[in-house]
N, C-alpha and C. Protein backbone atom coordinates (compact mmCIF):
# COMPACT_ATOMS: atom_id res chain seq x y z
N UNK A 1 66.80 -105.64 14.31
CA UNK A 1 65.45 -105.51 13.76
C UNK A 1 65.25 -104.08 13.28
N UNK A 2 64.84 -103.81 12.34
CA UNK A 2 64.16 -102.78 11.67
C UNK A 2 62.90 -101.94 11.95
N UNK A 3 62.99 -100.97 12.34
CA UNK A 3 61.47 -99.72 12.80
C UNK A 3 60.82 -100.04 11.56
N UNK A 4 59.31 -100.83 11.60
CA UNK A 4 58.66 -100.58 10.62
C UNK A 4 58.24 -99.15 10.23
N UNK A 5 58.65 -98.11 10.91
CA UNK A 5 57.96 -96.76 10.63
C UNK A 5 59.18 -96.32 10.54
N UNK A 6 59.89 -96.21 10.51
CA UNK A 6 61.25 -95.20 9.83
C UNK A 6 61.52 -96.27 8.32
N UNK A 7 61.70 -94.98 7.38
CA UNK A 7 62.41 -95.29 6.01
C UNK A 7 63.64 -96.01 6.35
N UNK A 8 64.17 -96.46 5.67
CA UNK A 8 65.11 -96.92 5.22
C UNK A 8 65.74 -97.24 3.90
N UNK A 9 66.70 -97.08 3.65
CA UNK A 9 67.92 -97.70 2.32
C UNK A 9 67.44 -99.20 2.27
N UNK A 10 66.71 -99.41 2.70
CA UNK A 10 66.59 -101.24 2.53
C UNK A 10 65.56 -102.00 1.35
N UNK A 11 66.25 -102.58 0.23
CA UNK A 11 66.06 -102.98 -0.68
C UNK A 11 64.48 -103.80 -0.43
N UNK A 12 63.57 -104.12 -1.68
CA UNK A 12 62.04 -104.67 -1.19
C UNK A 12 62.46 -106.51 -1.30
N UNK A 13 63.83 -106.60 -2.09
CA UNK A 13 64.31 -107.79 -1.38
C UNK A 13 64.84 -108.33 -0.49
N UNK A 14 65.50 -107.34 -0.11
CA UNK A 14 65.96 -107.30 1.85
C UNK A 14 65.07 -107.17 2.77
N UNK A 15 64.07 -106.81 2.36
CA UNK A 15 62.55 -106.79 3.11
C UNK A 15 62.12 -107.98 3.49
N UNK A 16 61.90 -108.67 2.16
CA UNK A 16 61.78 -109.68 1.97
C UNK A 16 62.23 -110.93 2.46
N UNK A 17 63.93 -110.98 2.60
CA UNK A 17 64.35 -111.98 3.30
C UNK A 17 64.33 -111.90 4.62
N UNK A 18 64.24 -110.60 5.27
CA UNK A 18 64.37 -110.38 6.20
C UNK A 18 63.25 -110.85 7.14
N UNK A 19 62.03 -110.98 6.16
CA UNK A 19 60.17 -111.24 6.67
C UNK A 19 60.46 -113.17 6.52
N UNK A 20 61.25 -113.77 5.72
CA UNK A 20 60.97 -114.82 5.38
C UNK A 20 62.16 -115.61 6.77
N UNK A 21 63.11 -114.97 6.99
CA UNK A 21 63.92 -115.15 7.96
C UNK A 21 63.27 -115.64 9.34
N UNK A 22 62.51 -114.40 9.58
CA UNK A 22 61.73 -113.82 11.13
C UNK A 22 60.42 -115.20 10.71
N UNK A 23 59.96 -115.41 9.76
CA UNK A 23 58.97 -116.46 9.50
C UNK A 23 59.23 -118.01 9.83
N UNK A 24 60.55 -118.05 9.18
CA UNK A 24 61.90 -119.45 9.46
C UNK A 24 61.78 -119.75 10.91
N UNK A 25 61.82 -118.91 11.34
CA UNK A 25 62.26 -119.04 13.24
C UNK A 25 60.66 -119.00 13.91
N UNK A 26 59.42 -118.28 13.63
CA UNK A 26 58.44 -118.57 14.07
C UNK A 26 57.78 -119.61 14.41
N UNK A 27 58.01 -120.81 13.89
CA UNK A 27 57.12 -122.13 14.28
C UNK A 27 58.65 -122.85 15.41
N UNK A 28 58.36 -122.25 16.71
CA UNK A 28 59.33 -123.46 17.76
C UNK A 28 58.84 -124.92 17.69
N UNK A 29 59.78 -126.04 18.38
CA UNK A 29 59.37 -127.08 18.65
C UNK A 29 58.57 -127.30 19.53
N UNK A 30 57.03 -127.96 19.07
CA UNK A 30 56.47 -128.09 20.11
C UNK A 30 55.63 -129.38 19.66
N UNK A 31 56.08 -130.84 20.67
CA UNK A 31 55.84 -131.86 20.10
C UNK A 31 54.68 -132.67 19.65
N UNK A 32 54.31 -133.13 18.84
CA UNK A 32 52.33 -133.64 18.65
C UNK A 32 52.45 -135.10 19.67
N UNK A 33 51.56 -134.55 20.35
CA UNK A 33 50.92 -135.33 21.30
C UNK A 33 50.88 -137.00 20.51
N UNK A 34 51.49 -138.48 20.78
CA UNK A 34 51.37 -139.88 20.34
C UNK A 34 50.16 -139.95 20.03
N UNK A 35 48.76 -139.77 20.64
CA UNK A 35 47.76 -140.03 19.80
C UNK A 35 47.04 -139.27 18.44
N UNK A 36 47.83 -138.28 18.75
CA UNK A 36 47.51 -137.32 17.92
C UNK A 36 48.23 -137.78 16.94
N UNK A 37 49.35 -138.10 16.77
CA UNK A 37 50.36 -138.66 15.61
C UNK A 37 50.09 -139.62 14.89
N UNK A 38 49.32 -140.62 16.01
CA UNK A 38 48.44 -141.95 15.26
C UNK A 38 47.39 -141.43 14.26
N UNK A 39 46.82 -140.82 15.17
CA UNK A 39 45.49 -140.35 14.09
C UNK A 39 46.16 -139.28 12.92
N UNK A 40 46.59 -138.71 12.81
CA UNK A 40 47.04 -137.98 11.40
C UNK A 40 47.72 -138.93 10.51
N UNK A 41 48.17 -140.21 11.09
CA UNK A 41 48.62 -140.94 10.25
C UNK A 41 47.44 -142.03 9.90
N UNK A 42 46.85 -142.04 10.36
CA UNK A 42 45.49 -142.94 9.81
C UNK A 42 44.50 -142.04 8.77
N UNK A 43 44.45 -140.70 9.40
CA UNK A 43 43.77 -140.14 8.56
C UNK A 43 44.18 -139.94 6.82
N UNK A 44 45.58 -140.07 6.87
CA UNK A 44 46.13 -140.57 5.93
C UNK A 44 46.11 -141.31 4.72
N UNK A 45 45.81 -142.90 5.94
CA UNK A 45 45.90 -144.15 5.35
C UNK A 45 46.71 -144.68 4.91
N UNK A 46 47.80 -144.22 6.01
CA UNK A 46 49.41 -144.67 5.80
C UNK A 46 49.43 -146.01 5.89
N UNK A 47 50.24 -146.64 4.91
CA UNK A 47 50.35 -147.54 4.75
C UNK A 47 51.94 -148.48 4.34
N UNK A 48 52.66 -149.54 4.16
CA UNK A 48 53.59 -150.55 3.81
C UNK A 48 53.88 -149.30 2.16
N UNK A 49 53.36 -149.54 1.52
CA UNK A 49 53.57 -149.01 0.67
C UNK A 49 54.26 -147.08 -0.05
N UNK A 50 53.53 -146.49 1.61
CA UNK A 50 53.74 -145.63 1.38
C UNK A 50 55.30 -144.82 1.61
N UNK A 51 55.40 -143.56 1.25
CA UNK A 51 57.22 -143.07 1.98
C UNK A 51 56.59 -141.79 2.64
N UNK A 52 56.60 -141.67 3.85
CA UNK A 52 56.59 -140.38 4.69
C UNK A 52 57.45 -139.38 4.68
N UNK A 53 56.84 -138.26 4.53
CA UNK A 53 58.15 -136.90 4.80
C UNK A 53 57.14 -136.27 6.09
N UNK A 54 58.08 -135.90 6.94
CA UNK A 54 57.71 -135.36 7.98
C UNK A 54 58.54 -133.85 8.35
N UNK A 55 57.74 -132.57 8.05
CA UNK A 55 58.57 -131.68 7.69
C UNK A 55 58.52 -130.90 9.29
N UNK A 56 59.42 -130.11 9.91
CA UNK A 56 59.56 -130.05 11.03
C UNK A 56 59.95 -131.29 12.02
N UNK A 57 60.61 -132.57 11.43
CA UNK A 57 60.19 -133.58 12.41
C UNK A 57 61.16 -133.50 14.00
N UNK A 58 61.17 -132.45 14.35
CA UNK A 58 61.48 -132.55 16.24
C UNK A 58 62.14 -133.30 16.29
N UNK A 59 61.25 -134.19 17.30
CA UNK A 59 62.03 -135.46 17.95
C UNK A 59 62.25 -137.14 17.28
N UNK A 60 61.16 -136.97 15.83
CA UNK A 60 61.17 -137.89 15.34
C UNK A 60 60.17 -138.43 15.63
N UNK A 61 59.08 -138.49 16.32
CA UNK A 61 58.08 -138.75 16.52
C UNK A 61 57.53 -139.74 15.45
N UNK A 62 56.81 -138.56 14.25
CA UNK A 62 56.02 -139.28 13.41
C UNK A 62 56.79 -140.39 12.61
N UNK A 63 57.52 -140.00 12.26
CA UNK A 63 58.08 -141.01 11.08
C UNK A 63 59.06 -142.05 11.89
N UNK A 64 58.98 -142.12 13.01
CA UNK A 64 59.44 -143.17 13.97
C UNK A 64 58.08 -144.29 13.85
N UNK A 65 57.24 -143.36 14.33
CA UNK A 65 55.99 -144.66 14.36
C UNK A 65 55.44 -144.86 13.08
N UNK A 66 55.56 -143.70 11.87
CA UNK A 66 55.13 -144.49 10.55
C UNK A 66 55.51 -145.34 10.13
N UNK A 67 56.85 -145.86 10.97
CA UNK A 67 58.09 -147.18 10.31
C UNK A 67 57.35 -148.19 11.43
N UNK A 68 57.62 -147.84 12.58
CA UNK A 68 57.33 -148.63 13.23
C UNK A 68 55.68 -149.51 13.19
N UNK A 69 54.63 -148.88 13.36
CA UNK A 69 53.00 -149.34 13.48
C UNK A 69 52.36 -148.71 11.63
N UNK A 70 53.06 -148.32 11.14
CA UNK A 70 52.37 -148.45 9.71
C UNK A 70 53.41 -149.14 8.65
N UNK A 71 54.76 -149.48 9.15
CA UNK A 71 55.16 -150.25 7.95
C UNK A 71 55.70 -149.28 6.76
N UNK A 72 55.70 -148.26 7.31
CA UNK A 72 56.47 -147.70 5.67
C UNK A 72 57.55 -147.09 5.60
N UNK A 73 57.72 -146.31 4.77
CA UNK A 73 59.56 -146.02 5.25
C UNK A 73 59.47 -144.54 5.49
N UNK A 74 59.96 -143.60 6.10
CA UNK A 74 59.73 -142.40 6.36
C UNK A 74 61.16 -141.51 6.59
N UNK A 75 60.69 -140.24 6.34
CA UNK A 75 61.91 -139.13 6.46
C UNK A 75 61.76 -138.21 6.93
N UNK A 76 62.46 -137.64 7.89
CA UNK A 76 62.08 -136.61 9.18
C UNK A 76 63.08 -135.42 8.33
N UNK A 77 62.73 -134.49 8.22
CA UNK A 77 63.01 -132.73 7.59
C UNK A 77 63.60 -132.14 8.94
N UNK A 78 64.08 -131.80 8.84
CA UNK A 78 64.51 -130.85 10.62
C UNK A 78 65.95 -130.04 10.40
N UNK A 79 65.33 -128.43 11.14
CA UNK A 79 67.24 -128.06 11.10
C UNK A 79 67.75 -128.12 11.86
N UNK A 80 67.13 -128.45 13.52
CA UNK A 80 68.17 -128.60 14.47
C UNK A 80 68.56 -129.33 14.41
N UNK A 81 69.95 -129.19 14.69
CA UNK A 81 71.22 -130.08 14.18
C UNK A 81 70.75 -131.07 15.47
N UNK A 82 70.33 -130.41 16.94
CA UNK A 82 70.78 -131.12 17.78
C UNK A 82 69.52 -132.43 18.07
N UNK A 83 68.41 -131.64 17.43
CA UNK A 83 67.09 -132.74 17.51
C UNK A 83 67.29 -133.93 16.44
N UNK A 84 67.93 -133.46 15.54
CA UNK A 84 68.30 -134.05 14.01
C UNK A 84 69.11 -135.64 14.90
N UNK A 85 70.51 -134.88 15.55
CA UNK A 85 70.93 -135.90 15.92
C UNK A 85 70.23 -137.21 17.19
N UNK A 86 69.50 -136.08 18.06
CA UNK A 86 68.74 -136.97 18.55
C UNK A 86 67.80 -137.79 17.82
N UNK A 87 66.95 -138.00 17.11
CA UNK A 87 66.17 -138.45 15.98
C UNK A 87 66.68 -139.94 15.70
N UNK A 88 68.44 -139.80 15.19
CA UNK A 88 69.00 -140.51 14.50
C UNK A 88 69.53 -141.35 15.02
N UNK A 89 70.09 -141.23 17.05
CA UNK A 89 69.97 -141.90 17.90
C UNK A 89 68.89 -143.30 18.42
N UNK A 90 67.32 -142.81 17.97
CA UNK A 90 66.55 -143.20 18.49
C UNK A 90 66.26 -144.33 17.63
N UNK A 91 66.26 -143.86 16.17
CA UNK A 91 66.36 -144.45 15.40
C UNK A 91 67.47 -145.96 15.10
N UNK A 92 68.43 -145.73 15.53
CA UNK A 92 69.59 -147.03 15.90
C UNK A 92 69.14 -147.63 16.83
N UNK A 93 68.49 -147.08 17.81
CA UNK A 93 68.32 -147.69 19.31
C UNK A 93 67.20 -148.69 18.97
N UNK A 94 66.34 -148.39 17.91
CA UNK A 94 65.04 -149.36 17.32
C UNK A 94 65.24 -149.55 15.74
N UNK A 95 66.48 -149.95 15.69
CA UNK A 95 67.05 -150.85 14.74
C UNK A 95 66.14 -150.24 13.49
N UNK A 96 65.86 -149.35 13.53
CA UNK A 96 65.09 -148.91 12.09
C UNK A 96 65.57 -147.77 10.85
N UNK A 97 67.29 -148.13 10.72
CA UNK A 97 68.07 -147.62 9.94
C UNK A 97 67.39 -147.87 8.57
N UNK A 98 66.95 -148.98 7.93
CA UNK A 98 66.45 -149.22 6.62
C UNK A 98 65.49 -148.82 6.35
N UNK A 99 64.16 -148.01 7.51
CA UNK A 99 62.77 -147.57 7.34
C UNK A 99 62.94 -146.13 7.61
N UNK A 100 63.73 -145.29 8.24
CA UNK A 100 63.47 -144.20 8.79
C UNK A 100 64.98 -143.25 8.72
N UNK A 101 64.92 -142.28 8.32
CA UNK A 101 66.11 -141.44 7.82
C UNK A 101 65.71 -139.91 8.55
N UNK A 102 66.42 -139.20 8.49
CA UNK A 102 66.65 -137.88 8.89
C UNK A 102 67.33 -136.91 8.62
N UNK A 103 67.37 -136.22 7.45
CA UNK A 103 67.35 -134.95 7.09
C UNK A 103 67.79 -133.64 7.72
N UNK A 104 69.16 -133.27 8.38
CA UNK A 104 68.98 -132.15 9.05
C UNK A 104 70.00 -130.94 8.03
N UNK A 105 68.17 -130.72 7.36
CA UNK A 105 68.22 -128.95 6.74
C UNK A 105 66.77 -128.31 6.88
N UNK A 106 66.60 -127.36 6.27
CA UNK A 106 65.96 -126.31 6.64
C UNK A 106 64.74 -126.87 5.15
N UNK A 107 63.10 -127.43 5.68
CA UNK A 107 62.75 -127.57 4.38
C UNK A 107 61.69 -127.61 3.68
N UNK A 108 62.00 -125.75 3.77
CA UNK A 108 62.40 -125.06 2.49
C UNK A 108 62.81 -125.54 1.12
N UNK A 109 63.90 -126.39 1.29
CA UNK A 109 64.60 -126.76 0.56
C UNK A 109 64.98 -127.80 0.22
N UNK A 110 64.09 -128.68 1.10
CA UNK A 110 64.09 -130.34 1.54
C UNK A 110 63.27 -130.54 -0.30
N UNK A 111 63.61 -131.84 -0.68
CA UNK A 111 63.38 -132.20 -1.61
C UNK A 111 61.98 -133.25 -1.43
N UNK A 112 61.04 -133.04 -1.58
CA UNK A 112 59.97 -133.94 -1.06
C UNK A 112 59.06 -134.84 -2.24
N UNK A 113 59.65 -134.96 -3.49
CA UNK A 113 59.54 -135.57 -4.37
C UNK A 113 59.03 -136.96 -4.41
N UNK A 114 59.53 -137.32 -3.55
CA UNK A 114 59.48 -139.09 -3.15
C UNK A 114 58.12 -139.44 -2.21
N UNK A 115 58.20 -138.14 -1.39
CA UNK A 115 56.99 -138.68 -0.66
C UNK A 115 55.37 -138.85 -0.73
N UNK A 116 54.78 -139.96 -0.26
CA UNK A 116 53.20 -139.84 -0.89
C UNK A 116 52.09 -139.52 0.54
N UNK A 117 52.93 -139.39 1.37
CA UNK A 117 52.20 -138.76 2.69
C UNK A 117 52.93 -137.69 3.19
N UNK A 118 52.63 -136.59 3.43
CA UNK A 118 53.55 -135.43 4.12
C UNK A 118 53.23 -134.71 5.60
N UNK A 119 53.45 -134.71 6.49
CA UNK A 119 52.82 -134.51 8.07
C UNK A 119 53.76 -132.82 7.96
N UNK A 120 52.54 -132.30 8.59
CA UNK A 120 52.91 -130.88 8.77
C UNK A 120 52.70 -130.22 10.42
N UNK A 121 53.00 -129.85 10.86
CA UNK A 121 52.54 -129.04 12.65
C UNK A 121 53.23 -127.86 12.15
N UNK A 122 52.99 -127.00 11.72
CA UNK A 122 53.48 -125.83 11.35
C UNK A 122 52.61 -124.64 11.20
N UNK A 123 52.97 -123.67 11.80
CA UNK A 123 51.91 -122.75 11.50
C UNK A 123 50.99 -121.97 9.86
N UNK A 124 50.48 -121.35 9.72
CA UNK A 124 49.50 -121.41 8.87
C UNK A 124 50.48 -120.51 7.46
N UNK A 125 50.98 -119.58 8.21
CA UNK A 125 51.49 -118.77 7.40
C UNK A 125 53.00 -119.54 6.73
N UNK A 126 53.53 -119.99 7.75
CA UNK A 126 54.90 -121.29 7.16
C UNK A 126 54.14 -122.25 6.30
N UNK A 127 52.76 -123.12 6.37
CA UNK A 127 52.32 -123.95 5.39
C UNK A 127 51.66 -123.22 4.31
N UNK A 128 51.83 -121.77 4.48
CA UNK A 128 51.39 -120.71 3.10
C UNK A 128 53.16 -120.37 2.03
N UNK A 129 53.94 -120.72 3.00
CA UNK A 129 54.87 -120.67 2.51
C UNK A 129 55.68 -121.75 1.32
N UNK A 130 54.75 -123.05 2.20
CA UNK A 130 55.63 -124.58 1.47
C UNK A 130 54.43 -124.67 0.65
N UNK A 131 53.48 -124.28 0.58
CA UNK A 131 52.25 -124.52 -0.20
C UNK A 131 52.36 -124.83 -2.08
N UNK A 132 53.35 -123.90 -2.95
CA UNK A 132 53.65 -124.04 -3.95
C UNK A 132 54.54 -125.28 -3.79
N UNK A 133 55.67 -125.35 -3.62
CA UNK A 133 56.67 -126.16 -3.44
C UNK A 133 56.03 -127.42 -3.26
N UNK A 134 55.09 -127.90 -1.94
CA UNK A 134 54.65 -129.03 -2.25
C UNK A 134 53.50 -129.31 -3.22
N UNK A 135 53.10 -128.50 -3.91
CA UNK A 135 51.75 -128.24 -4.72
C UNK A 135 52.86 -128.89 -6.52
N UNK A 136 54.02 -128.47 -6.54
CA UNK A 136 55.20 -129.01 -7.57
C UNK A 136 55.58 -130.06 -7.28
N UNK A 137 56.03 -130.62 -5.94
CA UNK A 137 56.91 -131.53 -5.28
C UNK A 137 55.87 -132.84 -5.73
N UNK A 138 54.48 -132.55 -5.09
CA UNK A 138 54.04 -134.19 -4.89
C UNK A 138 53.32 -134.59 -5.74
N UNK A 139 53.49 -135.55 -6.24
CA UNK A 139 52.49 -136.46 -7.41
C UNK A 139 51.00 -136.47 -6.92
N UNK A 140 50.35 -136.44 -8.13
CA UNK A 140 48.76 -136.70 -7.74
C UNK A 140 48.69 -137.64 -6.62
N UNK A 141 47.67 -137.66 -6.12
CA UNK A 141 47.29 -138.78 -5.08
C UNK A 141 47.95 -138.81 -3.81
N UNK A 142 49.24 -138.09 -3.61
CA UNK A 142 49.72 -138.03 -2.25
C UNK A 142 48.70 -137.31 -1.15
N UNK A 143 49.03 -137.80 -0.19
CA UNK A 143 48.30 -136.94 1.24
C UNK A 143 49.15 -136.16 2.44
N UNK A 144 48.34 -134.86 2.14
CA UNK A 144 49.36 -133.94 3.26
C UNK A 144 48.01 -133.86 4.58
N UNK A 145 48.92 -133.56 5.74
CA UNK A 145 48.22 -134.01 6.74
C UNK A 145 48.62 -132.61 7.34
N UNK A 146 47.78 -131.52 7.61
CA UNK A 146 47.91 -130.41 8.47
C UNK A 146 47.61 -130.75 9.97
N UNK A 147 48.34 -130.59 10.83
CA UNK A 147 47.50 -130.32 12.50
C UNK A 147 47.59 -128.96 12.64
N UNK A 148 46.10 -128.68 13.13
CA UNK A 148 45.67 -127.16 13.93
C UNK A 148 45.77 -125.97 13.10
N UNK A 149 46.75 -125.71 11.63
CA UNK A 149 47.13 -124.73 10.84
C UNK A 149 46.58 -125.89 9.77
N UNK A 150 46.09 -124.85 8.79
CA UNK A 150 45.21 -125.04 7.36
C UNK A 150 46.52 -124.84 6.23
N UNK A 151 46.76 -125.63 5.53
CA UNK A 151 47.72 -124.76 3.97
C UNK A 151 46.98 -123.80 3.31
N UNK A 152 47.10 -122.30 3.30
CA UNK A 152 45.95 -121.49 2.80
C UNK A 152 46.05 -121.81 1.40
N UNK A 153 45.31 -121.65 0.77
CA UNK A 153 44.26 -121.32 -0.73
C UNK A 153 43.98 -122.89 -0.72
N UNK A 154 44.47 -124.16 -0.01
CA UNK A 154 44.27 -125.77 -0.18
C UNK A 154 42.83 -125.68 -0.15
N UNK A 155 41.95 -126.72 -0.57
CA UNK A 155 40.67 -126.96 0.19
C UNK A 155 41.10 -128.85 1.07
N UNK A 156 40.61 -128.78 2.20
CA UNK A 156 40.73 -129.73 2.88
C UNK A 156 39.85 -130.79 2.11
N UNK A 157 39.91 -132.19 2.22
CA UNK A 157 38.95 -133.26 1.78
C UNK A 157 38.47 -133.95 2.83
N UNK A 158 38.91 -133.57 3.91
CA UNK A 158 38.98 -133.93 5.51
C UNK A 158 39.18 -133.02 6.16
N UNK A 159 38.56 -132.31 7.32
CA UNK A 159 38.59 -131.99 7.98
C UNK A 159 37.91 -132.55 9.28
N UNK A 160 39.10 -133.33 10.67
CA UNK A 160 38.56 -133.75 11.86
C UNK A 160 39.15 -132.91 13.41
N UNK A 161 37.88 -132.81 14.32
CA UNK A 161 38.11 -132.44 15.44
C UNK A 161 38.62 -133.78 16.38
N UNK A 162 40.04 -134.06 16.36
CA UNK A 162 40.62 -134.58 17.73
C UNK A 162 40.82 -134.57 19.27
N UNK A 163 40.76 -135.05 19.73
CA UNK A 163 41.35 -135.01 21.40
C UNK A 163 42.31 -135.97 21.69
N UNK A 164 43.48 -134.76 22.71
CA UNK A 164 44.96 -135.64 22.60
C UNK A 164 44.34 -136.02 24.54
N UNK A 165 46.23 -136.34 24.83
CA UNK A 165 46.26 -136.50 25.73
C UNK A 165 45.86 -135.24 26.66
N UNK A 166 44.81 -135.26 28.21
CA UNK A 166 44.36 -134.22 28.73
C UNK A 166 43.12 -133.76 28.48
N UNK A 167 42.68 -134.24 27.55
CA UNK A 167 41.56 -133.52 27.15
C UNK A 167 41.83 -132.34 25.96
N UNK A 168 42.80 -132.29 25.55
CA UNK A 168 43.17 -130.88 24.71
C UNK A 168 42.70 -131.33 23.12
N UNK A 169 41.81 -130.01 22.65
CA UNK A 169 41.11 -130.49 20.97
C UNK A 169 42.15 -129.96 20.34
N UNK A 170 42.57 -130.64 18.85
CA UNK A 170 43.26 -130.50 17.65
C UNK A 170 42.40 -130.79 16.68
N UNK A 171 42.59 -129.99 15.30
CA UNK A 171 42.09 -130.26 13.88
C UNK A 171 42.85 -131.01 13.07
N UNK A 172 42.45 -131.62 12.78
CA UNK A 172 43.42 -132.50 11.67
C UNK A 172 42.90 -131.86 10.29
N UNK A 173 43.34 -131.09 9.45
CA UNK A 173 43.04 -131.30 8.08
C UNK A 173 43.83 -132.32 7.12
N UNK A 174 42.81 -133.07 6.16
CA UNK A 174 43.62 -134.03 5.09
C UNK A 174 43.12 -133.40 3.39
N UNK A 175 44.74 -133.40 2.99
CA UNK A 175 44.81 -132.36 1.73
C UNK A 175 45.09 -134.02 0.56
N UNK A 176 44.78 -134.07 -0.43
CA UNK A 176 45.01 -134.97 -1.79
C UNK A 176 45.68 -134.13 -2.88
N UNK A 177 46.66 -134.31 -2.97
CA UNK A 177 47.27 -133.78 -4.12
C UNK A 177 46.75 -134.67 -5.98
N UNK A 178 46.12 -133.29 -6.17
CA UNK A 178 45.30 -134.24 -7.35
C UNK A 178 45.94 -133.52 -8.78
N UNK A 179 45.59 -133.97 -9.90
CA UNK A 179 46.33 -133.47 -11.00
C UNK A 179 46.34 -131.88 -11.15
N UNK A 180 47.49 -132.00 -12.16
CA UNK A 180 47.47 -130.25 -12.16
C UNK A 180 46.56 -130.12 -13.00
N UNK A 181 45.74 -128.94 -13.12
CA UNK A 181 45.40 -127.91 -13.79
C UNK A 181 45.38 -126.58 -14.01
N UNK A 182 44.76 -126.35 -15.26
CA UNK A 182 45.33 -124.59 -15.55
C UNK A 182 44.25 -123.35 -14.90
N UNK A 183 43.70 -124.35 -14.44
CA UNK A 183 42.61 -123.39 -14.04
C UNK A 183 42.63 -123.63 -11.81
N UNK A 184 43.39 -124.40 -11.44
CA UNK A 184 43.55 -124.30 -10.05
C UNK A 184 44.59 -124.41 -9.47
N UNK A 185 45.16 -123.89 -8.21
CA UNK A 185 46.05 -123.77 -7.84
C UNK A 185 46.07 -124.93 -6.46
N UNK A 186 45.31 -125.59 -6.00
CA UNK A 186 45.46 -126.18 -5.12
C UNK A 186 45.83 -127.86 -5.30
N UNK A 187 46.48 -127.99 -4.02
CA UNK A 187 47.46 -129.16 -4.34
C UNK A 187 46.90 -130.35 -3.95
């Protein structure tokens, strides 16, 4: 790590990767509570029709039950190799090879083109990060689903106060990706 107060020879793009690196690794796994997963997927209005991307997906959680109790087909984003493989386990074990897939890269870089619902648990400054990318990525009318972290410059069309298991409150924000224009930046 680098003394923010001593100079350095270090390029403002080595700065750079170096901030986007330390950013990469900031959001640990930390899993959304089953009811909480229901409700971001209702808030949704996930549906048979729809394709889920689930970016961070852990353990597989969401896009386990978007196949399973909403019927649609879904794709879990993840770089641990080792959650990735667990995921893909769980997934055989409930015969839901044809509804539910898993992705293990970093994504950043995940291609999210396809999807018309997107589930996020990521912190504010990482969904400031994917914010363009999915603002390009998703067709009008898709729905991104924030828990607890906002996508900054987004305006929410939903915003709900939840309670998981315990008693513990969560925010759900729900984002609509609506046509582009030249005059806004939000997705």
């Amino acid at each position: 790590m680098r003394w923010p107060f001593l100079r350095s020879k270090v390029s403002a793009i080595e700065q750079l990767e170096e901030s986007l690196a330390r950013l990469n690794q900031a959001a640990e796994f930390t899993p959304t509570p089953w009811s909480i997963a229901r409700r971001m997927l209702e808030l949704a209005s996930t549906g048979p029709d729809d394709t889920l991307y689930d970016l961070g997906s852990g353990d597989g959680r969401i896009p386990i039950l978007a196949a399973q109790e909403f019927g649609c087909r879904a794709v879990g984003i993840e770089r641990d190799l080792e959650l990735c493989r667990y995921s893909e386990r769980r997934v055989r074990e409930l015969s839901l090879e044809t509804q539910v897939q898993f992705q293990c890269l970093d994504f950043f870089k995940a291609d999210v083109r396809p999807a018309t619902v997107v589930t996020l648990y990521l912190l504010r400054a990482v969904n400031g990060q994917l914010q363009s990318r999915l603002a390009s990525h998703l067709r009008p009318g898709s729905r991104v689903v924030a828990l607890d972290f906002e996508v900054p410059g987004w305006k929410p069309i939903r915003k709900s106060k939840v309670r998981g298991e315990g008693g513990m409150e969560y925010t759900l924000f729900l984002y609509v990706r609506s046509a582009p224009s030249p005059h806004r930046s939000q997705g």
